[in-house]
C-alpha atoms as a PDB file:
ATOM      1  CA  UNK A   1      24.117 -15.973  38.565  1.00  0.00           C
ATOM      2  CA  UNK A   2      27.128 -16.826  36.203  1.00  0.00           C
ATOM      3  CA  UNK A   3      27.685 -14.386  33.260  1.00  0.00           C
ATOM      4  CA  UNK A   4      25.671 -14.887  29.546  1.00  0.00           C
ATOM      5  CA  UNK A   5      28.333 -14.268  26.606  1.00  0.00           C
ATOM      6  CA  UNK A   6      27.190 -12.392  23.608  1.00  0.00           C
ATOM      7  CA  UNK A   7      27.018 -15.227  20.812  1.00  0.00           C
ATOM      8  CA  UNK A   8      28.631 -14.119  17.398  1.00  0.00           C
ATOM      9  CA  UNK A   9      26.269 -13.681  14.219  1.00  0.00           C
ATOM     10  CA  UNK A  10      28.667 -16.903  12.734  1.00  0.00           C
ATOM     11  CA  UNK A  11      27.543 -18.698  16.156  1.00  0.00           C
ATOM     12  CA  UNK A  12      23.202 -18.225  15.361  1.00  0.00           C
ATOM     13  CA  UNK A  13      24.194 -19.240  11.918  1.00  0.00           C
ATOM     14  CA  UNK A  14      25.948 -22.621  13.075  1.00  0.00           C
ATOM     15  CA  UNK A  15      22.815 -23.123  15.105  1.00  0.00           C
ATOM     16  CA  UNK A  16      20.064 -22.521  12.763  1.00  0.00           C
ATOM     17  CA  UNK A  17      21.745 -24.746  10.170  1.00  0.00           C
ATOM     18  CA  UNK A  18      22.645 -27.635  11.975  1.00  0.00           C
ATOM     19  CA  UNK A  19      18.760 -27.204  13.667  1.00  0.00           C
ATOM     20  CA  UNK A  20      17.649 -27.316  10.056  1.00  0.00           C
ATOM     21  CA  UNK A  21      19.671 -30.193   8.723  1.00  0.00           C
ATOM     22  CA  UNK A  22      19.545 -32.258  12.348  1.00  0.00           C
ATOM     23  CA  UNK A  23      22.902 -33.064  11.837  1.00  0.00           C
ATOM     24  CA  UNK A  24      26.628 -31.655  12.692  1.00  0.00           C
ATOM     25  CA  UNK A  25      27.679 -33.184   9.038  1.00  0.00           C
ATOM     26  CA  UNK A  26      24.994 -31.926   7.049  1.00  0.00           C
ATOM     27  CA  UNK A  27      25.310 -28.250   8.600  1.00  0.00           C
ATOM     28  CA  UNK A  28      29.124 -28.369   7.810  1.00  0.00           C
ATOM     29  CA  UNK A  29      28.283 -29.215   4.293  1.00  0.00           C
ATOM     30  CA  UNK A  30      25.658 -26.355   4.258  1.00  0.00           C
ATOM     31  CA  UNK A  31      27.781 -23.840   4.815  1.00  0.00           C
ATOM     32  CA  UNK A  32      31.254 -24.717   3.678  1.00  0.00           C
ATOM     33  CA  UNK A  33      32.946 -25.948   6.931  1.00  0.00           C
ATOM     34  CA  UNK A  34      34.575 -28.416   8.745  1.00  0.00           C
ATOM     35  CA  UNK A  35      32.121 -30.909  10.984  1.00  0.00           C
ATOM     36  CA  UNK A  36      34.832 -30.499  13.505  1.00  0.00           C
ATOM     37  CA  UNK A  37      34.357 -26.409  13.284  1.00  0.00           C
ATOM     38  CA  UNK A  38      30.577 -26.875  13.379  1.00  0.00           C
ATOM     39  CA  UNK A  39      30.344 -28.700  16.803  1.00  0.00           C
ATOM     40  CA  UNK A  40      33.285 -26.443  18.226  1.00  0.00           C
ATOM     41  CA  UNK A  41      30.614 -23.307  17.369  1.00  0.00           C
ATOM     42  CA  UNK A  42      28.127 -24.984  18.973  1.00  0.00           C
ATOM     43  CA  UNK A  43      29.673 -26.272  22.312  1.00  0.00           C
ATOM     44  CA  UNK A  44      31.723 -22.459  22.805  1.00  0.00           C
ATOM     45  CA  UNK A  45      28.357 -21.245  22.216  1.00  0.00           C
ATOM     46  CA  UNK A  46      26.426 -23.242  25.148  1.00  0.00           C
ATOM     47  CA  UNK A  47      29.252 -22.459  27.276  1.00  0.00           C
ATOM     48  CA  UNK A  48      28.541 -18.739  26.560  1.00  0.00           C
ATOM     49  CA  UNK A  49      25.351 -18.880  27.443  1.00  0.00           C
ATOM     50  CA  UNK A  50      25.078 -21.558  29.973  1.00  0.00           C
ATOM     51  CA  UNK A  51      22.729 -23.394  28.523  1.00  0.00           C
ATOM     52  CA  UNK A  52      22.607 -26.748  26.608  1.00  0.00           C
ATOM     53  CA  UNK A  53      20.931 -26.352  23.487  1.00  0.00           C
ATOM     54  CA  UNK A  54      21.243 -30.182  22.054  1.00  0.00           C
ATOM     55  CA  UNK A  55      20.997 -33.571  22.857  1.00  0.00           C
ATOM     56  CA  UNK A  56      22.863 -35.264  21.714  1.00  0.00           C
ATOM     57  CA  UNK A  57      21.837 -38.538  19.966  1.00  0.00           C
ATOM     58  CA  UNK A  58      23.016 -41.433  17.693  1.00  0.00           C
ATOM     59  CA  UNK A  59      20.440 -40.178  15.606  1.00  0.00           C
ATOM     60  CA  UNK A  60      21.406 -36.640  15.045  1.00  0.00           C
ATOM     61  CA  UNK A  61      21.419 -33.566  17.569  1.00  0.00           C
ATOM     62  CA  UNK A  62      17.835 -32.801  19.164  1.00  0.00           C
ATOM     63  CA  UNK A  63      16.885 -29.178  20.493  1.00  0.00           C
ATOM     64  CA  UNK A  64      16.691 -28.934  23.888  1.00  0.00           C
ATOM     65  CA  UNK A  65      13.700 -26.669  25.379  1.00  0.00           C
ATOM     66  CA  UNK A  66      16.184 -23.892  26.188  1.00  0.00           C
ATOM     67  CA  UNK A  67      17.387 -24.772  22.496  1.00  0.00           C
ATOM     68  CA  UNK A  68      14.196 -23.975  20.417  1.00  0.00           C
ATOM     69  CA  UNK A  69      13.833 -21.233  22.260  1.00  0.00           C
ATOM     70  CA  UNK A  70      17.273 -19.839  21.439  1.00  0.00           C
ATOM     71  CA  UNK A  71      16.831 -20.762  18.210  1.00  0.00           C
ATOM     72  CA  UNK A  72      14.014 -18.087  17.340  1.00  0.00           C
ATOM     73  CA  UNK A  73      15.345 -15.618  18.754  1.00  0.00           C
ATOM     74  CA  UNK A  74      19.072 -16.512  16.672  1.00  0.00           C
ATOM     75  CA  UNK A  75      17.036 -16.617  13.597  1.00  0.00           C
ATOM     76  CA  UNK A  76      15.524 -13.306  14.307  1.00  0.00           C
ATOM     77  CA  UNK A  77      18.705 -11.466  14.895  1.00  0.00           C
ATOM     78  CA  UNK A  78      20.020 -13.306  11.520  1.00  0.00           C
ATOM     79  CA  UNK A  79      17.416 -11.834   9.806  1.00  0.00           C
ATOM     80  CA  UNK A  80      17.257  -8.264  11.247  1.00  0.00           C
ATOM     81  CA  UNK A  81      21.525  -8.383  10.443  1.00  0.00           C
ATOM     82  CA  UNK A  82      20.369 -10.062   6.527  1.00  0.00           C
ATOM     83  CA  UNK A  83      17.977  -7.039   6.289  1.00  0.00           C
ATOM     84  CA  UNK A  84      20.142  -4.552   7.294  1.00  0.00           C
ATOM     85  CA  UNK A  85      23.237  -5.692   4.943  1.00  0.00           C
ATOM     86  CA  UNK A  86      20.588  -5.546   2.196  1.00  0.00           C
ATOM     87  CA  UNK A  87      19.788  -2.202   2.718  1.00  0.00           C
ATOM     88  CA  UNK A  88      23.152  -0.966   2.972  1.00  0.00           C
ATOM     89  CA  UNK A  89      23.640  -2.546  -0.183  1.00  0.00           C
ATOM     90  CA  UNK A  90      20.740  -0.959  -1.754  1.00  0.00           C
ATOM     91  CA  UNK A  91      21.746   2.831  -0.675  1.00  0.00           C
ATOM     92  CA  UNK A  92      25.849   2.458  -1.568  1.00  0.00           C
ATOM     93  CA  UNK A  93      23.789   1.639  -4.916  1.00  0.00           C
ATOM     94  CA  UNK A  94      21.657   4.909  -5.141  1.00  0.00           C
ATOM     95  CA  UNK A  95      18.576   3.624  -3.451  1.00  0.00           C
ATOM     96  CA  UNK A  96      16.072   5.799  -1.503  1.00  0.00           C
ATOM     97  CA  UNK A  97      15.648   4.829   2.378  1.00  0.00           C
ATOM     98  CA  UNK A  98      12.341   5.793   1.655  1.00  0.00           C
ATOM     99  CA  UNK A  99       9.809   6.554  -1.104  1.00  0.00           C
ATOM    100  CA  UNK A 100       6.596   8.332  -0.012  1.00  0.00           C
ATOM    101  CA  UNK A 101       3.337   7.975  -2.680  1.00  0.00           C
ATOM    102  CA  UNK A 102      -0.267  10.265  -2.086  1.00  0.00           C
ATOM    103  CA  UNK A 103      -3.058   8.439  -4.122  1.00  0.00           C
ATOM    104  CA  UNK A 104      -6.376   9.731  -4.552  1.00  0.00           C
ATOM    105  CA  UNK A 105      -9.436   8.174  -3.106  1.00  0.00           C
ATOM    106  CA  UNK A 106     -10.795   7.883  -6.882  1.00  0.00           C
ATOM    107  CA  UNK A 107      -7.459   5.677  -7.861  1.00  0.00           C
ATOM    108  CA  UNK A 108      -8.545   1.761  -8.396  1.00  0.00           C
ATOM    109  CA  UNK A 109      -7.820  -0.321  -6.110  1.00  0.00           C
ATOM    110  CA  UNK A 110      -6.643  -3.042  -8.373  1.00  0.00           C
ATOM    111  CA  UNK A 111      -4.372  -1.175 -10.076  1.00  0.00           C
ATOM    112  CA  UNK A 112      -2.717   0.744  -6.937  1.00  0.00           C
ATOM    113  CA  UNK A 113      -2.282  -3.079  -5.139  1.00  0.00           C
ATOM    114  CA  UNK A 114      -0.337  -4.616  -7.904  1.00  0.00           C
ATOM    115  CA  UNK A 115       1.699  -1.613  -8.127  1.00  0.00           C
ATOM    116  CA  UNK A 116       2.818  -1.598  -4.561  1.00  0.00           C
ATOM    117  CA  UNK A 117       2.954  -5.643  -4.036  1.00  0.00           C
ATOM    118  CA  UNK A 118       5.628  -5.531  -7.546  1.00  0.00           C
ATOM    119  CA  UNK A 119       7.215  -2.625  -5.604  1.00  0.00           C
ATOM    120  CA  UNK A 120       7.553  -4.450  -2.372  1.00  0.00           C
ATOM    121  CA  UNK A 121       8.958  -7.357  -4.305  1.00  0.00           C
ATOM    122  CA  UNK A 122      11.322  -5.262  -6.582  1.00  0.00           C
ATOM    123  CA  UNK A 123      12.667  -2.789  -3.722  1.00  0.00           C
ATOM    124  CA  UNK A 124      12.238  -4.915  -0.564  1.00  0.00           C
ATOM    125  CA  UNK A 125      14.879  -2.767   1.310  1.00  0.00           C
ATOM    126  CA  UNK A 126      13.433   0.231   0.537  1.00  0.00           C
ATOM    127  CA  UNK A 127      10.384   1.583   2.965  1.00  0.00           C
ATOM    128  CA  UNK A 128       7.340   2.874   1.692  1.00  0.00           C
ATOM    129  CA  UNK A 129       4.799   5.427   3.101  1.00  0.00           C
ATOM    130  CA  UNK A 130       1.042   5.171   1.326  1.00  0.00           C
ATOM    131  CA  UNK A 131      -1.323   7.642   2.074  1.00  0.00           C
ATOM    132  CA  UNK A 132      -4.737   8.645   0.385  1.00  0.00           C
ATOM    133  CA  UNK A 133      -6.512  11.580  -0.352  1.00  0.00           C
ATOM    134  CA  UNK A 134      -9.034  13.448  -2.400  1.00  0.00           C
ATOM    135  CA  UNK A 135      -8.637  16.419  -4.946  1.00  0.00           C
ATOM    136  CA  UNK A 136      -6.275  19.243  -3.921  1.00  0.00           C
ATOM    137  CA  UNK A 137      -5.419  16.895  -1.087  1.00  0.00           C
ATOM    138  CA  UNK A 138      -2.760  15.068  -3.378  1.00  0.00           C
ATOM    139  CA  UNK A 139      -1.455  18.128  -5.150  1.00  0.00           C
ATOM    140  CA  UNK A 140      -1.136  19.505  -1.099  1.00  0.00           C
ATOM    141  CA  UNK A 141       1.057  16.738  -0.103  1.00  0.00           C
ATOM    142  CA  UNK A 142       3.608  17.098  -3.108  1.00  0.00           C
ATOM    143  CA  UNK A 143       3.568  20.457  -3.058  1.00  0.00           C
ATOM    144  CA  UNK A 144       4.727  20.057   0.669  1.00  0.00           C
ATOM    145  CA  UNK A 145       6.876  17.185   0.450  1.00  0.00           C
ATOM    146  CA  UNK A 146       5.111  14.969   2.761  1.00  0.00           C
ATOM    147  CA  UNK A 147       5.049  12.675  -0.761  1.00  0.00           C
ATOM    148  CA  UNK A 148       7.448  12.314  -3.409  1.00  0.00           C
ATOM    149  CA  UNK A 149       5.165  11.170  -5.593  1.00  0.00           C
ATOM    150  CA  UNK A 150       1.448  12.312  -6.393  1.00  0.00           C
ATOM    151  CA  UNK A 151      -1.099  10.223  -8.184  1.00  0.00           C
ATOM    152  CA  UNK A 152      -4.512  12.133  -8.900  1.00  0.00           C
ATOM    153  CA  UNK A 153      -6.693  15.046 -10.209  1.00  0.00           C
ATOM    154  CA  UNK A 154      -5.141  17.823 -10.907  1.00  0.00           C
ATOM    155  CA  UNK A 155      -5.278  21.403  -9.224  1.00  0.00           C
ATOM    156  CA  UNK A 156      -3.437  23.944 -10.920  1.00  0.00           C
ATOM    157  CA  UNK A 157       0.291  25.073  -9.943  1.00  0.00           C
ATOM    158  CA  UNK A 158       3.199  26.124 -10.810  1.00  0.00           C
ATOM    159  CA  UNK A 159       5.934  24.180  -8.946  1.00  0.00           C
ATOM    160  CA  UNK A 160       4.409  21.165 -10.060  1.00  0.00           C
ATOM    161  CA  UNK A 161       5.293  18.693 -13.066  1.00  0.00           C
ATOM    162  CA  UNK A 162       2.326  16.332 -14.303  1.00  0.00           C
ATOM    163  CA  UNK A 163       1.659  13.710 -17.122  1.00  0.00           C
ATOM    164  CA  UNK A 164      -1.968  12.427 -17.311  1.00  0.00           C
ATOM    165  CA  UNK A 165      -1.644   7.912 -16.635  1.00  0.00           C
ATOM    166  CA  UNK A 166      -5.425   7.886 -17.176  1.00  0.00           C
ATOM    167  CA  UNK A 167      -9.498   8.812 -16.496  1.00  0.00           C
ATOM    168  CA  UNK A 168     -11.616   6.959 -13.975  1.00  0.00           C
ATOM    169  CA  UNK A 169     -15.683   7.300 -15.240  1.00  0.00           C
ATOM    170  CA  UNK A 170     -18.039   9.198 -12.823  1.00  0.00           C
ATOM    171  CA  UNK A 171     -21.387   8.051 -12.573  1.00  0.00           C
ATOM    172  CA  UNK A 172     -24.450   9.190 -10.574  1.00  0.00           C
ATOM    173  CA  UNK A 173     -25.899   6.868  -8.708  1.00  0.00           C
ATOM    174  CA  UNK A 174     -28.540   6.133  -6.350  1.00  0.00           C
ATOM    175  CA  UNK A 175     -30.324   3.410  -4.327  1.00  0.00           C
ATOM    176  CA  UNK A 176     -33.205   2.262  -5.743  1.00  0.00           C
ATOM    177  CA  UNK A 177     -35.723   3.478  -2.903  1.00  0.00           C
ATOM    178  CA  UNK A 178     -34.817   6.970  -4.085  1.00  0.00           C
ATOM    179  CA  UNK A 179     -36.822   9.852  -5.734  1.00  0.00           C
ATOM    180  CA  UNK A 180     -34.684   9.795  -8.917  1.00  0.00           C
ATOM    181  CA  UNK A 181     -34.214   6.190  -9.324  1.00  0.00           C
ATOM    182  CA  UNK A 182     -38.195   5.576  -9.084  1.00  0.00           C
ATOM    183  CA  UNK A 183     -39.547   7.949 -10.964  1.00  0.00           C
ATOM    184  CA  UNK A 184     -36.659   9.997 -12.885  1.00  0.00           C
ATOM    185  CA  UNK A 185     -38.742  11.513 -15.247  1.00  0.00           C
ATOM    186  CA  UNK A 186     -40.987  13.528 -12.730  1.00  0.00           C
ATOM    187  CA  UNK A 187     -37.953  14.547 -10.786  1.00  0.00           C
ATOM    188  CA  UNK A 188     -35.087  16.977 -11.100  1.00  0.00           C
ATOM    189  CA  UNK A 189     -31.717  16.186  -9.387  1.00  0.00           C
ATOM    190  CA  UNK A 190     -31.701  19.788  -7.939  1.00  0.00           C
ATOM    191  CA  UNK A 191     -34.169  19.612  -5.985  1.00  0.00           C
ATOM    192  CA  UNK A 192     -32.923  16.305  -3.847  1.00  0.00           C
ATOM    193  CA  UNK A 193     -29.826  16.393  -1.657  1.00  0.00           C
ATOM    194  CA  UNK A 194     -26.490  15.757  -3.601  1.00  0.00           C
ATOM    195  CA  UNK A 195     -23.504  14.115  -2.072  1.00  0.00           C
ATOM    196  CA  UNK A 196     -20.431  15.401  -2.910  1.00  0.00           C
ATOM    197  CA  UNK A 197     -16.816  14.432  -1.875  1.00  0.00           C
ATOM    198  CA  UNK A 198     -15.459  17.990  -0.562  1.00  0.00           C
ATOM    199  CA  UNK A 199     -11.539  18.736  -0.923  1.00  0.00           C
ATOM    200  CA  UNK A 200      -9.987  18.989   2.347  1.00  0.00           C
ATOM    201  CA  UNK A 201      -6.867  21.489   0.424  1.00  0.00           C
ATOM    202  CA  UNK A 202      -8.947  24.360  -0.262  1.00  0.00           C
ATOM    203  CA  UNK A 203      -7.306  24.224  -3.402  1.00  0.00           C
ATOM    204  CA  UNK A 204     -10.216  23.874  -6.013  1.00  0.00           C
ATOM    205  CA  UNK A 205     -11.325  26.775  -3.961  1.00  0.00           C
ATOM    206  CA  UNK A 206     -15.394  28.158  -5.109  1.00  0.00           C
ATOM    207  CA  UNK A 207     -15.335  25.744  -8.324  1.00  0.00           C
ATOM    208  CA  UNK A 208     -17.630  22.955  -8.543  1.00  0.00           C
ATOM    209  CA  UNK A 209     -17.091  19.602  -9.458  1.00  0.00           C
ATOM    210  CA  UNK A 210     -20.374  18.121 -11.031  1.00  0.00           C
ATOM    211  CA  UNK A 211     -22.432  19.746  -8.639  1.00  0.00           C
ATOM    212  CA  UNK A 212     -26.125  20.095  -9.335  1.00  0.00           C
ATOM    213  CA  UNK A 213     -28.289  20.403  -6.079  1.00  0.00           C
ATOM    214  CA  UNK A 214     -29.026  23.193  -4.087  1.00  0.00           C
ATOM    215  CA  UNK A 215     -29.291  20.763  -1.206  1.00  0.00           C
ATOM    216  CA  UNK A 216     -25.731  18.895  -0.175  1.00  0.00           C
ATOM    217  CA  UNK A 217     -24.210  17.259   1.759  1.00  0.00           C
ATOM    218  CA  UNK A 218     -20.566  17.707   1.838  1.00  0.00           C
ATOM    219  CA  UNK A 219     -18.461  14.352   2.922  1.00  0.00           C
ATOM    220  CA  UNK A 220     -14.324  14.187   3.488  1.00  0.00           C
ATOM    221  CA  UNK A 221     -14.481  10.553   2.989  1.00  0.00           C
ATOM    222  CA  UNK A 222     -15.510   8.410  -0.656  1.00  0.00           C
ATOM    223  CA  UNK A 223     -16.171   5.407   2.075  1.00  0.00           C
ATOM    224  CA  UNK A 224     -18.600   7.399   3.749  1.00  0.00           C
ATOM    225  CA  UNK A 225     -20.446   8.831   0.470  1.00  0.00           C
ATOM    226  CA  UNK A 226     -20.652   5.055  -0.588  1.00  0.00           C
ATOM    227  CA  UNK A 227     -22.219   4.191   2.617  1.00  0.00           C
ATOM    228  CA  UNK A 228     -25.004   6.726   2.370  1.00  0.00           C
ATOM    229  CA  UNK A 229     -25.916   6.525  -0.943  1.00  0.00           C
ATOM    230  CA  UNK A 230     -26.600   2.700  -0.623  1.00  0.00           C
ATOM    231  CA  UNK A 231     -28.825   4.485   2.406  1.00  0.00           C
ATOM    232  CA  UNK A 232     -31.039   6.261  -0.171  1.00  0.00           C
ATOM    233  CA  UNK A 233     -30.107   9.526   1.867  1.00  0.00           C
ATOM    234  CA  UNK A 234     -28.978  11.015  -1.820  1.00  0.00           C
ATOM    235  CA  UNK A 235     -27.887  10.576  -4.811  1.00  0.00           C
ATOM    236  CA  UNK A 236     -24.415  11.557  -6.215  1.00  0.00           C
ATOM    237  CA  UNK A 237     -21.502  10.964  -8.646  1.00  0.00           C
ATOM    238  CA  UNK A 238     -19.056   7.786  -7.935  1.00  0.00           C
ATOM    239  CA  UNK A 239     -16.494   5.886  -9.795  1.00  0.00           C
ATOM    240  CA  UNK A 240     -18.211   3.578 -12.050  1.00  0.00           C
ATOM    241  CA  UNK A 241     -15.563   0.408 -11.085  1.00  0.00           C
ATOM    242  CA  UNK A 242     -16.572   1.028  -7.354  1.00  0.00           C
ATOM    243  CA  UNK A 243     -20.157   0.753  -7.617  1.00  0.00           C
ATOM    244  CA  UNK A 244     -20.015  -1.987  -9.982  1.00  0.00           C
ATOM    245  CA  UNK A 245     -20.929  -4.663  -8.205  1.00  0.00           C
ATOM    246  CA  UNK A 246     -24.058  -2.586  -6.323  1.00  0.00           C
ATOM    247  CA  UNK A 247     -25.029  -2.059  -9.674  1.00  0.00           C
ATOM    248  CA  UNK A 248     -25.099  -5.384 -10.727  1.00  0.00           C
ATOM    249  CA  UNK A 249     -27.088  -6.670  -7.455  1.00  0.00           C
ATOM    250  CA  UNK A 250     -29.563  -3.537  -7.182  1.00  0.00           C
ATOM    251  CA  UNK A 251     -28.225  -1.840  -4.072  1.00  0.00           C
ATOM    252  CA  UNK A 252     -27.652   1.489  -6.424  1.00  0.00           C
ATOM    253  CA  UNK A 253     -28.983   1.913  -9.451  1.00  0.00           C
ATOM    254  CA  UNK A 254     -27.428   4.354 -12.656  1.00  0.00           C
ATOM    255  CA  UNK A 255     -29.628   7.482 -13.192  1.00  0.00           C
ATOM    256  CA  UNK A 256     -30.322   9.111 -16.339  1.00  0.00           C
ATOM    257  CA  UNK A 257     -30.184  12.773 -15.872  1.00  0.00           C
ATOM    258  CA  UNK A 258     -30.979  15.356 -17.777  1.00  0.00           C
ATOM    259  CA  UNK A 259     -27.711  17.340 -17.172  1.00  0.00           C
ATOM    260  CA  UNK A 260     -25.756  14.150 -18.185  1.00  0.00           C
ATOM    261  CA  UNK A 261     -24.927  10.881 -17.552  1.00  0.00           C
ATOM    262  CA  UNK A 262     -21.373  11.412 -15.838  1.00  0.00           C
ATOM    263  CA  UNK A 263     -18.071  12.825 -15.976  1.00  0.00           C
ATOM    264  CA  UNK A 264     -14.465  11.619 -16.410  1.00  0.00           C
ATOM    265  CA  UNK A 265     -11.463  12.355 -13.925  1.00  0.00           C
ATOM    266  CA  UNK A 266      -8.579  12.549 -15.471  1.00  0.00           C
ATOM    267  CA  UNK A 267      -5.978  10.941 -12.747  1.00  0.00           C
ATOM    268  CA  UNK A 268      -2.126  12.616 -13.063  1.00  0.00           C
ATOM    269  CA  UNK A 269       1.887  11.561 -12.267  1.00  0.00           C
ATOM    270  CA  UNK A 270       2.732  14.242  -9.846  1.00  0.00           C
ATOM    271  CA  UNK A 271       6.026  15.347  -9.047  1.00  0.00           C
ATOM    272  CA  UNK A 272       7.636  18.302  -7.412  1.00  0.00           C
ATOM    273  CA  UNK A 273       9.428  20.749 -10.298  1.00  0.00           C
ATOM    274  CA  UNK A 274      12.103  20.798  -8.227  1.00  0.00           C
ATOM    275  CA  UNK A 275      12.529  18.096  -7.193  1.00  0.00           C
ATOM    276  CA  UNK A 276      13.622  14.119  -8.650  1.00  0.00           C
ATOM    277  CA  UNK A 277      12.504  10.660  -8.161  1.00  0.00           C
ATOM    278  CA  UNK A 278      15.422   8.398  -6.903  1.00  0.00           C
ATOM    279  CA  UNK A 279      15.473   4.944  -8.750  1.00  0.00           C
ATOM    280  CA  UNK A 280      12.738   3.296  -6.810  1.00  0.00           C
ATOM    281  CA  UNK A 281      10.250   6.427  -6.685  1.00  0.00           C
ATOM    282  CA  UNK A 282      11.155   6.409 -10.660  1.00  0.00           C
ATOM    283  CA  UNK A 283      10.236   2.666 -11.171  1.00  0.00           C
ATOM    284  CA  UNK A 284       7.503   3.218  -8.988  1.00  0.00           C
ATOM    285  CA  UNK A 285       5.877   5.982 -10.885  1.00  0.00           C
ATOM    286  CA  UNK A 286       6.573   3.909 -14.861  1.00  0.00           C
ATOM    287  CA  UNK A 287       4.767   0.821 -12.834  1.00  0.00           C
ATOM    288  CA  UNK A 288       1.426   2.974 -12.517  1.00  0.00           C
ATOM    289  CA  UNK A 289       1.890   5.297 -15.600  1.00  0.00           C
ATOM    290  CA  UNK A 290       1.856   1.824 -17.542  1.00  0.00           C
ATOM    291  CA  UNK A 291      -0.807   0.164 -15.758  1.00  0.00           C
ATOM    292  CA  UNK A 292      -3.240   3.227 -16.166  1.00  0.00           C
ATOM    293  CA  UNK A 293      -6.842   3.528 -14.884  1.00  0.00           C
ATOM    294  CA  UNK A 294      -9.720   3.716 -16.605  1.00  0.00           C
ATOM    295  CA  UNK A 295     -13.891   2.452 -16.537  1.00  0.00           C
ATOM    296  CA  UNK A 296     -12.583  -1.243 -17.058  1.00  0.00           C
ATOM    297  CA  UNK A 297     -10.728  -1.194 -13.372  1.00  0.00           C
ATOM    298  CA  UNK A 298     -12.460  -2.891 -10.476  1.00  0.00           C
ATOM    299  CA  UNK A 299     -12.319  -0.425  -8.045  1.00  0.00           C
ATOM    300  CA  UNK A 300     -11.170   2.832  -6.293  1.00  0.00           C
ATOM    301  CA  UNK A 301      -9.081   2.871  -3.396  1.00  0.00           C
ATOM    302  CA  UNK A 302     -11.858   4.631  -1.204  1.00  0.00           C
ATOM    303  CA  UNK A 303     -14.378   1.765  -1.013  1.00  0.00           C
END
């Protein structure tokens, strides 16, 4: 089996353009070269590899099998060389490699996907690690680094800096087969089984968060308290943009309770006191302080 050369990065360029163009002139024009220097790269590159990669016509060149398949893979390695000069660019500039963001489950959707799509568009070299989580559960993951940047309720501490970006509205809700819903005069919310969103820190520790019932039951996941509730297997407190649209077709309905008719959750920037945002993280975090939350946003993250 003869020996396969290892094509230069100028060589896949060569290729790809005059592929593009379908022409040896037209490449050369493309990229600033002599015709005569664009079909020497090509025919010292099918030597290298043994292969012949166009036909050649009066037309214009024409990929051979062997040459389309070349061809992705040349455009590949362009690209994986393009990304990585980019992001050596981006850290000799001050750039994180990485910015890591904890968002709570009560966090609108809408809000949290146009951050991170302007993000990905602004900072394309730059990787970014999402992860959700309720309560305490965002104040947890700042506090222990595994996120730079914490957006949330708050849980008190010390070694944390916050700014409040915004509310989301709380409403209890339940399906209209339930107790409350059909007859809310005659019943009391205590005495029907409450589902409430627990806090997987410990942090809030014995406090309460808008709990009535004696009965509960106590769910990790906003996903799964939707689920149920649309079940008529209890009633309970949700973000008013996520239940929205069950509210406007009749799968939940709004109750009117005597203790109130909801709550607001104040969502926090959280950072580390120690600790500073690099230029992305920084961007990142005036993106969502300026878009803010509140009852007018369509949705929270954990639907």
């Amino acid at each position: 089996m003869p020996a396969v050369g290892i094509p230069s990065l100028e060589q896949l360029r060569v290729l790809a353009a005059v592929a593009d163009t379908g022409s040896f002139s037209e490449a050369a024009r493309r990229l600033g070269k002599a015709q005569s220097v664009v079909s020497y790269a090509i025919g010292n590159l099918e030597a290298q590899l043994g292969l012949t990669l166009f036909d050649r016509h009066p037309r214009g060149p024409l990929l051979t099998e062997a040459g389309h398949a070349i061809l992705g893979d040349a455009r590949r390695i362009s690209g994986i060389v393009e990304g990585l000069r980019a992001r050596a660019g981006g850290l000799q500039q001050g750039l994180e490699a990485t910015v890591s963001i904890v968002v709570d489950v009560m966090f609108p959707t809408a809000r949290l996907v146009a951050a991170l799509e302007a993000f990905q568009a602004a900072f394309p070299t730059v990787d970014l690690n999402l992860q959700i989580d309720a309560m305490g559960g965002v104040v947890r993951r700042v506090l222990d680094e595994s996120s730079n940047l914490g957006v949330g309720g708050w849980m008190e501490s010390d070694h944390i800096n916050r700014r409040q970006i915004g509310e989301v509205t709380l409403i209890p809700v339940a399906a209209p087969t339930h107790p409350l819903a059909m007859d809310p005069a005659a019943e009391a919310p205590r005495d029907h089984t409450q589902l409430v969103l627990t806090d997987p820190s410990g942090l809030s520790g014995t406090r309460q968060f808008g709990v009535l019932a004696a009965r509960q039951w106590r769910l990790g996941d906003l996903g799964a308290k939707h689920a149920l509730l649309r079940a008529g297997l209890g009633w309970g407190n949700m973000p008013e943009a996520l239940v929205r649209d069950d509210l406007a077709s009749g799968a939940l309905v709004r109750l009117t309770l005597p203790e109130g008719r909801g709550a607001r959750y104040p969502i926090f920037l959280m950072t580390r006191a120690d600790r500073t945002l690099g230029p992305a993280g920084s961007w990142l975090a005036a993106r969502l302080e300026n878009s803010g939350c509140s009852e007018a946003d369509s949705a929270g993250t954990g639907g």
